[in-house]
C-alpha atoms as a PDB file:
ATOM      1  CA  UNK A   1       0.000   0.000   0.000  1.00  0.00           C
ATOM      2  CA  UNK A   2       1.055   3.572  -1.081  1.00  0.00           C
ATOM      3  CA  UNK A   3       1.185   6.122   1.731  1.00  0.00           C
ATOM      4  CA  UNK A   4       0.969   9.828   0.414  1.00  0.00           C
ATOM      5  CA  UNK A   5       3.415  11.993   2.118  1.00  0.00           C
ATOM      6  CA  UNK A   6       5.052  15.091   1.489  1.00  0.00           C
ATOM      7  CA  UNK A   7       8.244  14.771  -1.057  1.00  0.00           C
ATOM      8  CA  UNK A   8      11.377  14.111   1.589  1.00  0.00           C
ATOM      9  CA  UNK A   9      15.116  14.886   0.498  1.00  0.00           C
ATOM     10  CA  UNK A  10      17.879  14.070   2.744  1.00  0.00           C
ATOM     11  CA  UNK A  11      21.677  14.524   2.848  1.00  0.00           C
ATOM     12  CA  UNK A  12      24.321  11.757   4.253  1.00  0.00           C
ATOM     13  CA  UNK A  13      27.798  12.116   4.766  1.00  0.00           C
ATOM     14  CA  UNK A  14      29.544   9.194   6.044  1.00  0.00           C
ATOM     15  CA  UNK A  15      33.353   9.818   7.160  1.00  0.00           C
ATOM     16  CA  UNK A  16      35.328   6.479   7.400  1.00  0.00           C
ATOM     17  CA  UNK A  17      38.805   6.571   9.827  1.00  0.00           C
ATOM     18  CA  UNK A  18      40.980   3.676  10.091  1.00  0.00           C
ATOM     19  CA  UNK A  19      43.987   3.612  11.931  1.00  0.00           C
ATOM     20  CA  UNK A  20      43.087   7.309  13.179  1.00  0.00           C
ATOM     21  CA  UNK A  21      42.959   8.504   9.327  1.00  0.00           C
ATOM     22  CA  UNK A  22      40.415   9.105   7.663  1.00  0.00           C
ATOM     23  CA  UNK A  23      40.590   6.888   4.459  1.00  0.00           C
ATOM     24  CA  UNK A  24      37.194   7.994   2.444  1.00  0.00           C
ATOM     25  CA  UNK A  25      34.260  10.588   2.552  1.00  0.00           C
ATOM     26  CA  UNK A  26      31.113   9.249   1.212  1.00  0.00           C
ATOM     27  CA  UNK A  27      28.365  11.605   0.413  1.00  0.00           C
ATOM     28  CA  UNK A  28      24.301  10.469  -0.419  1.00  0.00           C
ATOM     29  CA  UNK A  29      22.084  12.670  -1.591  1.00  0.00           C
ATOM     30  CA  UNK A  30      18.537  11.396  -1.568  1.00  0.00           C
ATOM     31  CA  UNK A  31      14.756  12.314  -2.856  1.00  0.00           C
ATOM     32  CA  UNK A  32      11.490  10.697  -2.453  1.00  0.00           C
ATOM     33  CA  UNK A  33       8.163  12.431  -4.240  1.00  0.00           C
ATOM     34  CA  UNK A  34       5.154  12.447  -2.731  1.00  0.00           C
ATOM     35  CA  UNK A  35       4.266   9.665  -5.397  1.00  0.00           C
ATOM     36  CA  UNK A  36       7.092   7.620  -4.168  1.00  0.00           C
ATOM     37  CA  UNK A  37       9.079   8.202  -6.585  1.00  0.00           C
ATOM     38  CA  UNK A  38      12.981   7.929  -5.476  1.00  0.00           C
ATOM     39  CA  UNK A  39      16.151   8.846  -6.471  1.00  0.00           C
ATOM     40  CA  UNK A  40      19.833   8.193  -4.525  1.00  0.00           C
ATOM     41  CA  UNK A  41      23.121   9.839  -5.736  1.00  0.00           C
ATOM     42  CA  UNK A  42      26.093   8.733  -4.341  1.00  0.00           C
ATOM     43  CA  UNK A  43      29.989   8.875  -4.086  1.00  0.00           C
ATOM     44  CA  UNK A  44      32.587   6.532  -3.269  1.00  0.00           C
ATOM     45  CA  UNK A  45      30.173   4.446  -1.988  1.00  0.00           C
ATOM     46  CA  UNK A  46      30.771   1.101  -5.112  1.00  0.00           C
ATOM     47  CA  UNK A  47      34.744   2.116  -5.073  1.00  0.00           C
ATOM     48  CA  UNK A  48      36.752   5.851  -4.668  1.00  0.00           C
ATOM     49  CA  UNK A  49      36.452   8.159  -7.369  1.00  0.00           C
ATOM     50  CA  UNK A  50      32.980   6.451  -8.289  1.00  0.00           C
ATOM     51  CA  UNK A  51      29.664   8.269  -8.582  1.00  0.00           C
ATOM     52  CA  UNK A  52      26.522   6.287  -8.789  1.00  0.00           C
ATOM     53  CA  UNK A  53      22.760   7.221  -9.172  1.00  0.00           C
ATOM     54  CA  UNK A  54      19.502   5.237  -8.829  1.00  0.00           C
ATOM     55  CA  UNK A  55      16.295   5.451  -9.161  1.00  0.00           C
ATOM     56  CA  UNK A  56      13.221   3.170  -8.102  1.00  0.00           C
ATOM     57  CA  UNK A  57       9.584   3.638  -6.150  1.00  0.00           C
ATOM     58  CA  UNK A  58       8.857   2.994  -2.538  1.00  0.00           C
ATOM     59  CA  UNK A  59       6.087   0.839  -1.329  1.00  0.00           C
ATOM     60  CA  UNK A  60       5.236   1.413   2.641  1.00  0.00           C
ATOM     61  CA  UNK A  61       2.493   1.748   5.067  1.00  0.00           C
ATOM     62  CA  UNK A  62       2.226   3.576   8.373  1.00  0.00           C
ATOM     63  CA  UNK A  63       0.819   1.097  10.590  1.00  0.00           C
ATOM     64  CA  UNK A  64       2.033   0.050  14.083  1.00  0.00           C
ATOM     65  CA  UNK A  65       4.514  -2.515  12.137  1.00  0.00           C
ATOM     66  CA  UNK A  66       6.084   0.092   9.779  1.00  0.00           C
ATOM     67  CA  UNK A  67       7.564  -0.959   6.719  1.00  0.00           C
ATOM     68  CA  UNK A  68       9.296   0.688   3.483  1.00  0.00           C
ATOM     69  CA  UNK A  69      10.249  -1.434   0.519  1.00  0.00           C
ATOM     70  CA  UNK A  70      12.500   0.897  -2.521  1.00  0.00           C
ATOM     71  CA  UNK A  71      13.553  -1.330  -5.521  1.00  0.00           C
ATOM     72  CA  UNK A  72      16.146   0.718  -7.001  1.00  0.00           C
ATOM     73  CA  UNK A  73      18.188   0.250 -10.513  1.00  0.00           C
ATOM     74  CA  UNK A  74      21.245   2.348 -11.387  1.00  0.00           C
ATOM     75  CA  UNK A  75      24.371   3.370 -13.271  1.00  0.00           C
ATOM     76  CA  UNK A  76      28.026   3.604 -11.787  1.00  0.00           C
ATOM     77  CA  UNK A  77      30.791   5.961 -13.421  1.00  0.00           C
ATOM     78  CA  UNK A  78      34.347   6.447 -12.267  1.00  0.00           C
ATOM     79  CA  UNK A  79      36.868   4.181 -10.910  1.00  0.00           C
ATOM     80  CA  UNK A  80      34.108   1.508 -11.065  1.00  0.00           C
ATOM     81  CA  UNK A  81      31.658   1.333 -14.105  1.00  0.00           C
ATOM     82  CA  UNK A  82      28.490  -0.776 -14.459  1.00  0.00           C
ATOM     83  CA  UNK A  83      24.989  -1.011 -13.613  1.00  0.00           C
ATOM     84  CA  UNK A  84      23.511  -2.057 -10.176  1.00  0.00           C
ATOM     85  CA  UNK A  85      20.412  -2.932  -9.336  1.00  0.00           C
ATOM     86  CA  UNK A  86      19.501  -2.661  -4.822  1.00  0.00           C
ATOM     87  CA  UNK A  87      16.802  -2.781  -2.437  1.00  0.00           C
ATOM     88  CA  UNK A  88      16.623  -0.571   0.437  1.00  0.00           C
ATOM     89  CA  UNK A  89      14.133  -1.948   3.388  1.00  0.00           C
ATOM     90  CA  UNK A  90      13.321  -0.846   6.838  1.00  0.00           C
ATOM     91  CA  UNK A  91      10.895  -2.511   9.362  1.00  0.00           C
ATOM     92  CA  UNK A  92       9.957  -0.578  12.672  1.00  0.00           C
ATOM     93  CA  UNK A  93       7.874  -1.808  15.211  1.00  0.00           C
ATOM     94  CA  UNK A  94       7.776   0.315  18.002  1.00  0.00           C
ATOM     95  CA  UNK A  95      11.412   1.554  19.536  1.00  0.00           C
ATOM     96  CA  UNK A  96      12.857  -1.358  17.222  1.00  0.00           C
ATOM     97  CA  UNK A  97      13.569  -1.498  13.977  1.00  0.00           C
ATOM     98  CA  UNK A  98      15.390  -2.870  10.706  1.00  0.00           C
ATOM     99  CA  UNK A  99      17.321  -1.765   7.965  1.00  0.00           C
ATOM    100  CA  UNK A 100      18.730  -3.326   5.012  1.00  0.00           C
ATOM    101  CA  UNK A 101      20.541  -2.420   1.616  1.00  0.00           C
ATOM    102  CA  UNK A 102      21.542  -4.004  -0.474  1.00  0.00           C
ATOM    103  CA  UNK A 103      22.637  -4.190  -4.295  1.00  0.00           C
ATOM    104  CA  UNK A 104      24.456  -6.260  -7.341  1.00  0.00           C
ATOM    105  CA  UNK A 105      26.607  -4.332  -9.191  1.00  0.00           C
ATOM    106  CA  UNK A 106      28.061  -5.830 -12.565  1.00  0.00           C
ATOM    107  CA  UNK A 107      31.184  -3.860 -13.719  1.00  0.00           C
ATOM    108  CA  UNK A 108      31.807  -2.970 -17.770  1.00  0.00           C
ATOM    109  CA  UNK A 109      35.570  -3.486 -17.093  1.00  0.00           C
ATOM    110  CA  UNK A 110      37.327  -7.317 -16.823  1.00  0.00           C
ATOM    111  CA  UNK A 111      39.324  -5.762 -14.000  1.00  0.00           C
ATOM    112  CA  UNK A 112      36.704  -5.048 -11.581  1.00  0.00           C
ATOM    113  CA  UNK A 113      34.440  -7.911 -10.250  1.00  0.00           C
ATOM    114  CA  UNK A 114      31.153  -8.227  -9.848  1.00  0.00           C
ATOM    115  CA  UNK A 115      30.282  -8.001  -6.713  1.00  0.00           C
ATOM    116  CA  UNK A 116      27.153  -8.334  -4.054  1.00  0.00           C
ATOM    117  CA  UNK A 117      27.108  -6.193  -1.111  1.00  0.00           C
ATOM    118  CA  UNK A 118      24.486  -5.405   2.156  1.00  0.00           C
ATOM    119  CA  UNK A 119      24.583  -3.052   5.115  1.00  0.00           C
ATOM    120  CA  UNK A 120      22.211  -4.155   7.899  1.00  0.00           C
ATOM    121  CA  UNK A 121      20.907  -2.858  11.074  1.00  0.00           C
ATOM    122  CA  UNK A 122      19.202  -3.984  14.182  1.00  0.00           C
ATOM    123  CA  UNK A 123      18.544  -1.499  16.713  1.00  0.00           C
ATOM    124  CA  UNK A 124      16.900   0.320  19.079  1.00  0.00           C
ATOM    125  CA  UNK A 125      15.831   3.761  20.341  1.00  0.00           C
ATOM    126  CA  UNK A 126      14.788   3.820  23.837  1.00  0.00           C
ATOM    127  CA  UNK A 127      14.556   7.702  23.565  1.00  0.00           C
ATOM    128  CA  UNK A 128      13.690   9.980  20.535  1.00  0.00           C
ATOM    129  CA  UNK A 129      17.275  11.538  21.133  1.00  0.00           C
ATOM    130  CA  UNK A 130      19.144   8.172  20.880  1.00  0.00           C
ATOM    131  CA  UNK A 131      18.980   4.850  19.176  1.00  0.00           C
ATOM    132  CA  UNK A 132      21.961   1.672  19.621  1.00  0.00           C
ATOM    133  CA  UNK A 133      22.326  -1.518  17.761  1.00  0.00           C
ATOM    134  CA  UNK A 134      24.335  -4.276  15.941  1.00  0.00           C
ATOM    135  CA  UNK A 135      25.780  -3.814  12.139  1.00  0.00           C
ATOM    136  CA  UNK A 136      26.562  -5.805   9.618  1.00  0.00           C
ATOM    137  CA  UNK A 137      28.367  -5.522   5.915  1.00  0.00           C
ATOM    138  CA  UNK A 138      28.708  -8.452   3.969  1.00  0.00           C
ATOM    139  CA  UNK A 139      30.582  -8.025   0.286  1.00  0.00           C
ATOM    140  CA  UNK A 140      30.695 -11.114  -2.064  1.00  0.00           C
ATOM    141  CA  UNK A 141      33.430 -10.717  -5.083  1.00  0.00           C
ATOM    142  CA  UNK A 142      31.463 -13.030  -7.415  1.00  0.00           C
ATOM    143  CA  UNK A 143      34.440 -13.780  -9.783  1.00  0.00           C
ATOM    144  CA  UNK A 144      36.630 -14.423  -6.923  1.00  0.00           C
ATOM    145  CA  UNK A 145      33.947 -16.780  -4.686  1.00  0.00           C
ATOM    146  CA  UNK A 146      34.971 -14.501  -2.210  1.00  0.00           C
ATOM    147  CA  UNK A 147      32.519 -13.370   0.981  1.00  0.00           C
ATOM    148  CA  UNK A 148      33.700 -10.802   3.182  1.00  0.00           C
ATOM    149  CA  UNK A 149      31.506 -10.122   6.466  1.00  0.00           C
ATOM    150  CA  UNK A 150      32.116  -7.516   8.895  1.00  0.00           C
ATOM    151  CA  UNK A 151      30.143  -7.176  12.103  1.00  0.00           C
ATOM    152  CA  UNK A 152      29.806  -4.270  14.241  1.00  0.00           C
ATOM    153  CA  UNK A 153      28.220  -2.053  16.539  1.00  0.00           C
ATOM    154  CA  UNK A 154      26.095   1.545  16.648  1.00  0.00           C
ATOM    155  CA  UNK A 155      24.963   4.700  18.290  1.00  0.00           C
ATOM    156  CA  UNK A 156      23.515   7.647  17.417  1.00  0.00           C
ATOM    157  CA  UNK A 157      21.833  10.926  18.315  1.00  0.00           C
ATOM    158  CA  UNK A 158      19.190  12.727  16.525  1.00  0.00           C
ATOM    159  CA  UNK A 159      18.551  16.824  16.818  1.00  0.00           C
ATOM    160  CA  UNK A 160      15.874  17.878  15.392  1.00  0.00           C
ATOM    161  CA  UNK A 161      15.932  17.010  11.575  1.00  0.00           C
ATOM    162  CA  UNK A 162      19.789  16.062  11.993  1.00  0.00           C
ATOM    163  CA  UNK A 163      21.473  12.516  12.715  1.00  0.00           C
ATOM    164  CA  UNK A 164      24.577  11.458  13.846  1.00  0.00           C
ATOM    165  CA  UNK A 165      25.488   7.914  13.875  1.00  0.00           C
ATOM    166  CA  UNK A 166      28.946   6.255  14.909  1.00  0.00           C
ATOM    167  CA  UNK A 167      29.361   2.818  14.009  1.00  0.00           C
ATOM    168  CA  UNK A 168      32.531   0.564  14.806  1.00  0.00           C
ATOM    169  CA  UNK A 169      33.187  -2.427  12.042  1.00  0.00           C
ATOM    170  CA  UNK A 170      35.043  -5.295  13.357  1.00  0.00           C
ATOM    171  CA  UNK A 171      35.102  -3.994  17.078  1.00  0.00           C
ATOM    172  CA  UNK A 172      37.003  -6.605  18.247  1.00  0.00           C
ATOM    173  CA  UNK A 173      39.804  -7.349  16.083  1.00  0.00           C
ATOM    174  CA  UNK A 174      43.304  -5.100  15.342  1.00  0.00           C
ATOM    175  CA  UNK A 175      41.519  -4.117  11.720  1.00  0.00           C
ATOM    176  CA  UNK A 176      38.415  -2.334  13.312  1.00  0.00           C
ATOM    177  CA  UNK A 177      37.338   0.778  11.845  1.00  0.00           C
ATOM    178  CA  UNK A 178      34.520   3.752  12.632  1.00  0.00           C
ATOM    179  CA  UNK A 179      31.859   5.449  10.188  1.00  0.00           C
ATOM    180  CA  UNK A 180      30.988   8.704  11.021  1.00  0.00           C
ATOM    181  CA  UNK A 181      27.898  10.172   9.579  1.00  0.00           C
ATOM    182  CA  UNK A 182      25.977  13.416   9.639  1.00  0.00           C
ATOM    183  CA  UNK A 183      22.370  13.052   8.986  1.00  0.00           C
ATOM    184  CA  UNK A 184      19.883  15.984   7.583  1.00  0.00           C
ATOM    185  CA  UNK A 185      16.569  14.841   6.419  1.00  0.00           C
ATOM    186  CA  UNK A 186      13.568  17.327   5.952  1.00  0.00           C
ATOM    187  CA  UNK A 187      10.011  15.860   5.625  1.00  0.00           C
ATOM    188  CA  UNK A 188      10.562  12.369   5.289  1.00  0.00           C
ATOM    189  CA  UNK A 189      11.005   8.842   7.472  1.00  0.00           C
ATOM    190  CA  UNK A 190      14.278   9.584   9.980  1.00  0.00           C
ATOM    191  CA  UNK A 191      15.420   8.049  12.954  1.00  0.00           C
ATOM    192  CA  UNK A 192      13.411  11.187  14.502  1.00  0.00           C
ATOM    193  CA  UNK A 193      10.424   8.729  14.974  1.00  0.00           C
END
């Protein structure tokens, strides 16, 4: 079922450090109508030097089980070039709530492989203010047979129409690694539930 709601656009910027440098700034620049239609830009999110862009239409309802469905297709140009094809997903019943993407992106260029990869949350926001959880990234190489899986953990604060998220990827090995994000969304479904 379609919910009408007012058109949403929302900024991310998602700073990874590693070793106590910072090794890559990605920036997402999303847009939903209030038809559903939606649109994600993105860079250095497939591989540095990359831009990407996608397009699909999100299927939701507002009910006390909350869920959002956006089949998305796209191109990637840059370092990387091919076409990807994702699903982003989030479930939310009450102070929990679950969020997936995911995508398969098939490269133009022999050198690159094809690859599968997902980002998933679990968590929790006991307060509007503040939500905690578990993380995972999984990346599969397809030419390689090759599955890489990262767990981790989360915070993060919300202000208003802002969001700031810290997650730490493999928190208990010598090759962890934090994401820092800043969050602005106006309009539209934010961890400000």
């Amino acid at each position: 079922m379609l919910i009408q709601v007012q058109a949403q656009i929302g900024f991310e910027q998602y700073c990874y450090v590693k070793n106590r440098k910072m090794t890559a700034l990605v920036p997402i620049l999303n847009y939903e109508s209030n038809n559903h239609w939606y649109a994600e830009a993105r860079y250095n999110y497939e591989e540095m030097n990359t831009f990407s862009i996608y397009a699909g239409r999100t299927f939701s309802n507002n009910k006390n089980l909350h869920f959002a469905i956006t089949p998305m297709l796209g191109g990637v140009l840059g370092e990387f070039k091919g076409i990807s094809s994702g699903l982003n997903a989030v479930l939310e019943f009450n102070d929990l709530f679950f969020s997936t993407q995911t995508q398969y992106t098939a490269s133009f260029d022999k050198n690159n492989n094809n690859f599968y990869f997902s980002w998933s949350e679990l968590g929790y926001q006991p307060w509007r203010w503040f939500f905690l959880g578990v993380t995972a990234q999984q990346t599969y190489l397809a030419e390689a047979n090759s599955l890489e899986s990262e767990p981790g953990v989360f915070i993060g604060f919300c202000a208003g129409m802002w969001t700031f998220p810290l997650y730490v990827f493999k928190p208990m090995t010598d090759n962890n690694y934090f994401v820092l994000g800043i969050n602005f969304s106006i309009d539209g479904f934010n961890r400000n539930r």
